[in-house]
Protein backbone atom coordinates (compact mmCIF):
# COMPACT_ATOMS: atom_id res chain seq x y z
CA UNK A 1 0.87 6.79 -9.24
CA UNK A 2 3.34 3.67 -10.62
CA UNK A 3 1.71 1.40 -12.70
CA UNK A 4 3.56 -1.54 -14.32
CA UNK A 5 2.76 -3.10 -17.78
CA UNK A 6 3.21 -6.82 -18.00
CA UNK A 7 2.87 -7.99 -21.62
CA UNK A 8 5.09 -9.53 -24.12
CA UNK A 9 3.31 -8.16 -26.87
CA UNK A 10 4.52 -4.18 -27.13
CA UNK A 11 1.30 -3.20 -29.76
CA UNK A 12 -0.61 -4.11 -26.30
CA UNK A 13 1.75 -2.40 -23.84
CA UNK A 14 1.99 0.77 -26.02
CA UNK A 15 -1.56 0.95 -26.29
CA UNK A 16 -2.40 0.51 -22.59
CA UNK A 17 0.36 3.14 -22.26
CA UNK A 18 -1.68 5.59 -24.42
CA UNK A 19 -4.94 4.69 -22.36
CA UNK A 20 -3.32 5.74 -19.04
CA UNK A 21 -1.78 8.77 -20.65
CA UNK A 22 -5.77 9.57 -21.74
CA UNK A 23 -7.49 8.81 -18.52
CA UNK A 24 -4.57 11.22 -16.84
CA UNK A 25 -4.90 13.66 -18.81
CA UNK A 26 -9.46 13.72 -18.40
CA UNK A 27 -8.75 12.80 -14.98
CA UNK A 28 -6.38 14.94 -13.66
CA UNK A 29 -4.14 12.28 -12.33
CA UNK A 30 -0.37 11.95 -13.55
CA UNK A 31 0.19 8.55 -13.88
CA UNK A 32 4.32 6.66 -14.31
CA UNK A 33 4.21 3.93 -16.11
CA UNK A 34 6.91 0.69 -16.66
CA UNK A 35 6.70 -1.34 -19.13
CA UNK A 36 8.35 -5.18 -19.11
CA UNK A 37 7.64 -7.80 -21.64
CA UNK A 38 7.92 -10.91 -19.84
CA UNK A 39 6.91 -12.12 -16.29
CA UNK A 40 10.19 -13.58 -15.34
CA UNK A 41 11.79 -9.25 -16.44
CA UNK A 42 8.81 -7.91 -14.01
CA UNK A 43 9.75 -10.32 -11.25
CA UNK A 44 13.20 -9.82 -11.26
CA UNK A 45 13.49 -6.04 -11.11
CA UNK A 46 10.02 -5.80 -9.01
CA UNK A 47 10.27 -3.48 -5.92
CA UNK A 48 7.11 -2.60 -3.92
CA UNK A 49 6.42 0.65 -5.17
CA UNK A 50 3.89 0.28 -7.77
CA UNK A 51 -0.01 1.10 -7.02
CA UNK A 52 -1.22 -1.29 -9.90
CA UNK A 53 0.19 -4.26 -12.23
CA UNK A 54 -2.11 -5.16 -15.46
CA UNK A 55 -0.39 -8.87 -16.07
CA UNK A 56 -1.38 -10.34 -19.23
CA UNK A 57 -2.09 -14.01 -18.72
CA UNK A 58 -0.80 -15.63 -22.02
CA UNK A 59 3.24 -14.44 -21.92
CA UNK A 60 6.03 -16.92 -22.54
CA UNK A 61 8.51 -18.35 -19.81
CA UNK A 62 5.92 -18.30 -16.97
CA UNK A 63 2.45 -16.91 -17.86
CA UNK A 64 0.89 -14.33 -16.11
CA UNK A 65 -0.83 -16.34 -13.46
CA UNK A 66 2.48 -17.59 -12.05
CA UNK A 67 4.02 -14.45 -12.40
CA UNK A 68 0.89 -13.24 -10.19
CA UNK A 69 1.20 -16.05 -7.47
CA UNK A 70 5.01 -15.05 -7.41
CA UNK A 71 4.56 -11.42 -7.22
CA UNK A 72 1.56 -12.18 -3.88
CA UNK A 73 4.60 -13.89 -2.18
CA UNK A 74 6.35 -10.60 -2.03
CA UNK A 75 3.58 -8.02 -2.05
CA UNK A 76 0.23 -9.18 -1.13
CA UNK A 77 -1.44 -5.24 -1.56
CA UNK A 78 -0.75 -4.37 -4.63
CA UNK A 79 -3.39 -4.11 -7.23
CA UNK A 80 -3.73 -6.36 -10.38
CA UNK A 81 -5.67 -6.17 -13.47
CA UNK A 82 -5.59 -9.34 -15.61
CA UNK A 83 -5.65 -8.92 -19.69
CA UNK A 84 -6.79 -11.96 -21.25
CA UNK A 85 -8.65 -13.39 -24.08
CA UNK A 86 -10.30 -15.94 -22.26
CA UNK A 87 -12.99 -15.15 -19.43
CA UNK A 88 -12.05 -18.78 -17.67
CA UNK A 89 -8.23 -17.70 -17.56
CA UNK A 90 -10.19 -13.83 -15.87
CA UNK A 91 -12.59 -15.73 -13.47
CA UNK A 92 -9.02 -17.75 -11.97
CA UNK A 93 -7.54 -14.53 -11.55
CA UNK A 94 -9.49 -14.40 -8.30
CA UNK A 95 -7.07 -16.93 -6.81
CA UNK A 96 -4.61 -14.43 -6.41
CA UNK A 97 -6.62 -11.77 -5.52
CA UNK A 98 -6.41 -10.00 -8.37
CA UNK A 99 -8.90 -6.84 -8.41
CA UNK A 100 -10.33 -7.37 -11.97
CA UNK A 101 -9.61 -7.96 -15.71
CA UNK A 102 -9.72 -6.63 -19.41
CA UNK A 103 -10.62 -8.45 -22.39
CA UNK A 104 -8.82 -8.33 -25.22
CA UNK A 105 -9.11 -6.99 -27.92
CA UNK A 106 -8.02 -3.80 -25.40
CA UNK A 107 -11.33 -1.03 -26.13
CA UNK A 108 -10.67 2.36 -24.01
CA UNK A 109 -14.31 2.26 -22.45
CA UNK A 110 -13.56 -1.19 -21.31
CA UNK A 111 -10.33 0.22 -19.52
CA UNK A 112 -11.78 3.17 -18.22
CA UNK A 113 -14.55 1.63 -16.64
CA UNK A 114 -11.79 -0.57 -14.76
CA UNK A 115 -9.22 2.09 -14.14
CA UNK A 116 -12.54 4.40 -11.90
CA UNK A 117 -13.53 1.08 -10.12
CA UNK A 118 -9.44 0.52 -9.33
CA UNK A 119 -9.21 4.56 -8.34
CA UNK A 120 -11.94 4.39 -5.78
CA UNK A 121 -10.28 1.58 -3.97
CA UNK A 122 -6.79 2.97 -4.00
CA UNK A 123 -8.24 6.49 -2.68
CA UNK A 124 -9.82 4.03 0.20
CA UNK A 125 -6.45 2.02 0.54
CA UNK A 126 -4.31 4.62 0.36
CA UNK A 127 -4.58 6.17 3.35
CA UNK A 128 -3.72 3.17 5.26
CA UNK A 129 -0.61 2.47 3.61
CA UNK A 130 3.38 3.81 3.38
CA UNK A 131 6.20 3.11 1.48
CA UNK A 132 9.19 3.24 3.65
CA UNK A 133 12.58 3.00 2.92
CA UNK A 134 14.39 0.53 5.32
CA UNK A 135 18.12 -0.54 4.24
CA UNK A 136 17.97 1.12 0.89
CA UNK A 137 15.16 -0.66 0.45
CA UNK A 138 11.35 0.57 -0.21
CA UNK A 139 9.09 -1.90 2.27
CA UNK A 140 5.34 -1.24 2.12
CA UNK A 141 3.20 -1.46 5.16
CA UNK A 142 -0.26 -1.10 6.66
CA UNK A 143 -0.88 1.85 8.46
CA UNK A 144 -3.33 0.30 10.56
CA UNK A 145 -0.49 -2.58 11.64
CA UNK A 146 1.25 0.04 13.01
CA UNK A 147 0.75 -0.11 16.89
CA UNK A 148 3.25 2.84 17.74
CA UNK A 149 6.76 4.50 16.57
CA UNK A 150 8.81 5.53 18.79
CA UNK A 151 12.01 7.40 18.53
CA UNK A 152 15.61 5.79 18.79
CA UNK A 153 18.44 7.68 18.39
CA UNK A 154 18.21 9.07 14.80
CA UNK A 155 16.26 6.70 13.72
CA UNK A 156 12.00 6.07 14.48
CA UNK A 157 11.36 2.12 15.28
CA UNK A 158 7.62 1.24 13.99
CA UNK A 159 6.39 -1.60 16.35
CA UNK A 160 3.87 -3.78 14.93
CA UNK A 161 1.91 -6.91 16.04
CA UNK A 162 4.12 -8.90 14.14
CA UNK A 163 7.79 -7.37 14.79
CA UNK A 164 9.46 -4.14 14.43
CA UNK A 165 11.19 -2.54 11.67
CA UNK A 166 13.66 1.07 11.84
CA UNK A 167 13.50 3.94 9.43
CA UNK A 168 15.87 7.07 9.41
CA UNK A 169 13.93 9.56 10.02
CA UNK A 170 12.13 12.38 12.63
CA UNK A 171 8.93 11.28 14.41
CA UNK A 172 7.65 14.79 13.02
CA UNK A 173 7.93 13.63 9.61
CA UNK A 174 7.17 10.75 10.48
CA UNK A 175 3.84 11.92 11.76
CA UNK A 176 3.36 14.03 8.75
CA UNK A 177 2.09 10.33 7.38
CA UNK A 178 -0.31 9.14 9.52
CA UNK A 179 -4.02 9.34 10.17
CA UNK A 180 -5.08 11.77 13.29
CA UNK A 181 -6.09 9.01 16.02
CA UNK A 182 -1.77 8.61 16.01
CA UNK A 183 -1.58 11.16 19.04
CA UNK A 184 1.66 11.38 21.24
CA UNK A 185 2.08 9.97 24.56
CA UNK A 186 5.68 12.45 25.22
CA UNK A 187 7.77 13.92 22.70
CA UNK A 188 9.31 10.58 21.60
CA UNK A 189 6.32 8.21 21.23
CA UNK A 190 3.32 8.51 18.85
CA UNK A 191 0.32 5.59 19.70
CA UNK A 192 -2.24 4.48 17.31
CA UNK A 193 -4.99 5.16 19.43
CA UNK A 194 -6.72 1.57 17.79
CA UNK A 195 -4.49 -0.44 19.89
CA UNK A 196 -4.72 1.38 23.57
CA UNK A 197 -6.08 -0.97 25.70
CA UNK A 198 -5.17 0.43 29.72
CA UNK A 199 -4.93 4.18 30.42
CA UNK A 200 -3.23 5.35 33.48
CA UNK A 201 -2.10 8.34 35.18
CA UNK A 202 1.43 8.23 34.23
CA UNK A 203 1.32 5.39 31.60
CA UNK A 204 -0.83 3.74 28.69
CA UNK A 205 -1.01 -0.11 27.77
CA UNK A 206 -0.31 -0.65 23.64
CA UNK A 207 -1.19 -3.86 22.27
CA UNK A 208 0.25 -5.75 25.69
CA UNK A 209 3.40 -3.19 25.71
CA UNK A 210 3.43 0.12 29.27
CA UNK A 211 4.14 2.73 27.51
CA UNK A 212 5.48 6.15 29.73
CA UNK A 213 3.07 9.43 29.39
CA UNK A 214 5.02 12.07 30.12
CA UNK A 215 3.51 15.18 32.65
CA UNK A 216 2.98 17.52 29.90
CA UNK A 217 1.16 15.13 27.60
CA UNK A 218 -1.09 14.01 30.55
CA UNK A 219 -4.42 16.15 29.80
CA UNK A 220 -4.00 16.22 26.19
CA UNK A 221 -2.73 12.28 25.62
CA UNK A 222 -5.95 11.54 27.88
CA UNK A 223 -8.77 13.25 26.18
CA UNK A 224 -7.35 12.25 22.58
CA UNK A 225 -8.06 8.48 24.14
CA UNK A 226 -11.05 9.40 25.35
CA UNK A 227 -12.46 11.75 22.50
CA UNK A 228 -11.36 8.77 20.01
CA UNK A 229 -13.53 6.04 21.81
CA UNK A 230 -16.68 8.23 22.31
CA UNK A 231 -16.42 9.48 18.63
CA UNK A 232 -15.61 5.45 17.77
């Protein structure tokens, strides 16, 4: 897990450092963290690969709060953990959907209490999300977005309610990914069984798109729809 250190003070950063590195190590987690001592440093090298940010609010050049709204413009999922003095500066935090704060001074029961809260989220969240790399660039997206990928050429197009993006890669690994109710329709296609909403013999209706079923995926393709609305 990538976790990213936002404070200009390094006493703080080393110390939060050495409270990951703890809660690892009782844990059994193995935690990467990246330290930066300014917001305007974390902004301009941020890519969307990190699980959790804790942002102090008091930094110089922008504070922490503006360095939050900033950061939601490009990645609205990631988790944030405000360190403050000030429980009025905490309690705004909210605004940008920030998951929850630390008061300083830092105390490791404080943190620990917020790191198992933040863990039992991110096990939920998890599931439902990938990292993809699209143009040498990592792009993070809901699994559940996902209406169906389908193979082109060498690469696998995933086609969500809002657009489409194309990843090099093989629908089988591709697959490897995903929750079960993504069953194929033929050997190119793979549907998130969410969005199915016409079934015929030869062909199944994805979020307003015909999809074709090919012979040998008939049966099987049919009772996965089926089995996934009775168990739904």
């Amino acid at each position: 897990m990538r976790i990213a250190i936002v404070e200009d003070e390094k006493e703080n950063r080393d110390l939060l450092e050495k409270y990951l590195a703890d809660f690892g190590k009782s844990n059994g987690i193995t935690f990467s963290t990246y330290q930066f001592g300014d917001g305007l440093e974390f902004l301009s090298a941020y890519k969307p690969v990190y699980s959790l940010v804790f942002m102090d609010i008091k930094m110089p050049n922008i504070d922490g709060m503006e360095t939050a709204k900033r950061l939601r413009a490009i990645d609205d999922r990631v988790g944030i953990i405000f360190i403050t003095n000030l429980l009025n500066y905490a309690i705004k935090g909210y605004e940008v959907d920030a998951f929850d704060f630390v008061l300083k001074p830092l105390s490791y029961t404080d943190f620990s209490s917020r790191m198992r809260k933040f863990l039992k989220r991110y096990s939920e969240v998890k599931r439902r999300e990938l990292v993809l790399t699209v143009n040498n660039k990592k792009v993070r997206i809901a699994v559940d977005d996902i209406c169906w990928l389908e193979v082109e050429g060498h690469n696998i197009a995933y086609h969500m309610a809002d657009g489409e993006i194309s990843v090099r890669t093989s629908l089988v690994n591709a697959e490897r990914e995903l929750p079960p109710y993504f069953k194929k329709c033929n050997s190119g296609i793979l549907v998130n069984l969410n969005y199915v909403q016409s079934l015929e013999k030869d062909r199944v209706c994805v979020f307003g798109q015909w999809l074709p079923i090919s012979r040998p995926k008939r049966k099987s393709f049919s009772e996965d729809v089926m089995n996934y609305i009775i168990n739904k």
